[in-house]
Protein backbone atom coordinates (compact mmCIF):
# COMPACT_ATOMS: atom_id res chain seq x y z
CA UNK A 1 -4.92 33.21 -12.52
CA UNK A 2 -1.61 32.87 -14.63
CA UNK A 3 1.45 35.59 -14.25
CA UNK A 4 2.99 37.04 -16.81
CA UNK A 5 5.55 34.88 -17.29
CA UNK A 6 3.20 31.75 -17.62
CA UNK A 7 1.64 33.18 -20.08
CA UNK A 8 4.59 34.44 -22.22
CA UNK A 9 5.89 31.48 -22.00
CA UNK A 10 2.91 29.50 -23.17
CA UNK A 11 1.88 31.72 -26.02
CA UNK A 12 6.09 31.31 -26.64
CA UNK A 13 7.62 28.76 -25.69
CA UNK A 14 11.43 28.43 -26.06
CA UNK A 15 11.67 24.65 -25.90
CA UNK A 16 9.12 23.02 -27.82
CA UNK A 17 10.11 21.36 -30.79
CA UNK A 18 11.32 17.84 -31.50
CA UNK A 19 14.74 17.73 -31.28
CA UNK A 20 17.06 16.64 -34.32
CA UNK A 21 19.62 14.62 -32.71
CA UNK A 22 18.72 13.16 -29.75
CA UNK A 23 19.38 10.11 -27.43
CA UNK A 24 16.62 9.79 -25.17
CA UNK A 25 13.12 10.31 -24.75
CA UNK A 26 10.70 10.11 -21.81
CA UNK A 27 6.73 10.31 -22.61
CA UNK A 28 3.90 10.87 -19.71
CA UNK A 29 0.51 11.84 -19.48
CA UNK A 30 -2.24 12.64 -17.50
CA UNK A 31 -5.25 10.92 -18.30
CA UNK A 32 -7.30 12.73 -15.71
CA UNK A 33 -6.56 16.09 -17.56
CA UNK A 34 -5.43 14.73 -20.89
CA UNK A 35 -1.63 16.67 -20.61
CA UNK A 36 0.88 14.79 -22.49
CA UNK A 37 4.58 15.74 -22.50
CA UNK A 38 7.29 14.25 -24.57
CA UNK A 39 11.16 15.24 -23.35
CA UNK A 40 13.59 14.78 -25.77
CA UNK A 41 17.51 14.95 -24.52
CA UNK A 42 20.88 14.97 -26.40
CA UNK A 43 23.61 14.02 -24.29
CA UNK A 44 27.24 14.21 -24.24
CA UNK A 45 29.83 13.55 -22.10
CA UNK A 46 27.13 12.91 -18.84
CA UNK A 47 25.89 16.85 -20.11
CA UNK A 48 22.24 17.51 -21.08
CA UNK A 49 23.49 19.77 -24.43
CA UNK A 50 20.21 20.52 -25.77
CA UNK A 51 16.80 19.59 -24.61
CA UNK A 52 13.29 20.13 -26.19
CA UNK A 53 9.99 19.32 -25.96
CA UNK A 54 6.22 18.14 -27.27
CA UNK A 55 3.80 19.08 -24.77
CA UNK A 56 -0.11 18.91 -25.75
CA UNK A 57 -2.12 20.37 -22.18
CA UNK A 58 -3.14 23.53 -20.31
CA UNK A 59 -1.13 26.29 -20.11
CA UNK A 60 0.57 25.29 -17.35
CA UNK A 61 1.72 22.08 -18.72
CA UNK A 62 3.10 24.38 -21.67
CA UNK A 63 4.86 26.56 -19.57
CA UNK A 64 6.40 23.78 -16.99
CA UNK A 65 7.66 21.64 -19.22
CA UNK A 66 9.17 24.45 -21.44
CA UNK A 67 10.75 26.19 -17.60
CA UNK A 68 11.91 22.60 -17.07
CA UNK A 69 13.90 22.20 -20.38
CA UNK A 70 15.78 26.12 -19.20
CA UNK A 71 16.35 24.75 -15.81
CA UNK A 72 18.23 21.47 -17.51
CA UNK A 73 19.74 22.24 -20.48
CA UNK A 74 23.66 22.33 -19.61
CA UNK A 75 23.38 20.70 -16.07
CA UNK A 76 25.50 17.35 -15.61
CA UNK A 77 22.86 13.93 -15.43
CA UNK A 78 23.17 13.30 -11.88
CA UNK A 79 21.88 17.33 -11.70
CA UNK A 80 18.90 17.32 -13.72
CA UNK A 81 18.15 14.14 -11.95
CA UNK A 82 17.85 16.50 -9.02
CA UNK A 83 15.28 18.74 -10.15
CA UNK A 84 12.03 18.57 -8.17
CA UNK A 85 8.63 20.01 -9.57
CA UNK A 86 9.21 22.21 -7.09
CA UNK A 87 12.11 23.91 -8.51
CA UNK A 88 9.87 24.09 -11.80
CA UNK A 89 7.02 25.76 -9.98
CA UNK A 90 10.04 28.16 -8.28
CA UNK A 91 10.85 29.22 -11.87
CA UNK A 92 7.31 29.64 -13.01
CA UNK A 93 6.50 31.74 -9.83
CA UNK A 94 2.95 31.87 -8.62
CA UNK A 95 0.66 29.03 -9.95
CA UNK A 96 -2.91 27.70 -8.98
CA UNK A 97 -2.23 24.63 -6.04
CA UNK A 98 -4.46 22.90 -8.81
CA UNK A 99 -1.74 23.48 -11.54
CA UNK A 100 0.80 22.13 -9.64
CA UNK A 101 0.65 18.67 -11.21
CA UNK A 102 1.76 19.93 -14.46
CA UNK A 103 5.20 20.21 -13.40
CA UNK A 104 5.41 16.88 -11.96
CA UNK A 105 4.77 15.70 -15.30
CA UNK A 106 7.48 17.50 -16.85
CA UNK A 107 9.85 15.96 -13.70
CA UNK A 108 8.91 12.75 -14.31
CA UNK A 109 9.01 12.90 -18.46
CA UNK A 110 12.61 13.92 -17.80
CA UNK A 111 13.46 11.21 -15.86
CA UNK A 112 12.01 9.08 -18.26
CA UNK A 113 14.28 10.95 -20.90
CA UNK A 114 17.72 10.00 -18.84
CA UNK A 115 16.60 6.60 -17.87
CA UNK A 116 16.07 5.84 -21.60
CA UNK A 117 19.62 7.37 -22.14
CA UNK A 118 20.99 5.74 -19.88
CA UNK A 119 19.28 2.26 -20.89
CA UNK A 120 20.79 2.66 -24.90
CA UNK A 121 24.54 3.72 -23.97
């Protein structure tokens, strides 16, 4: 169902954590499926320096938010702002059609993220 690096990357993800010093959060869920995703950002100078984030969900939901925070981390705002769930399902190769909600999640939690950096400085 899952390729390799689905899996890999939901047994180990990179990104999840709750970042130390960060300046904006975005939060969404799913309440369908019960996936939650919290994105945390640190920005500086308009950059996306770190990124990390809480996901609780299905392995897909793992794995596409944790592909999302590799795709952002060191793109300009206006960038990551870019990023369709496409793009995330790109990175995370072949996925069940089903799945494919999961990384609209993770688009939308980032946006979230930015808006409430943008919204505090």
């Amino acid at each position: 169902m899952y390729n390799e690096k689905v899996i890999e990357r939901f047994k180990h993800p990179k990104f999840h954590k709750k970042l130390k010093n960060f300046n904006g959060t975005g939060t969404v869920g799913n309440p369908s499926c019960g996936d939650t995703m919290k994105v945390y950002i640190n920005v500086k100078n308009d950059i996306i320096k770190d990124i990390s984030v809480e996901t609780m969900g299905c392995v897909a939901a793992i794995a596409s938010s944790d592909f999302l925070c590799e795709i952002v981390k060191g793109k300009t705002i206006d960038k990551a702002l870019k990023i369709k769930p496409q793009d995330i399902v790109k990175k995370m190769g072949k996925i069940p059609p089903i799945k494919h909600h999961c990384s609209i999640l993770a688009a939308d939690a980032l946006k979230k993220a930015i808006e409430d950096y943008k919204n505090n400085n």
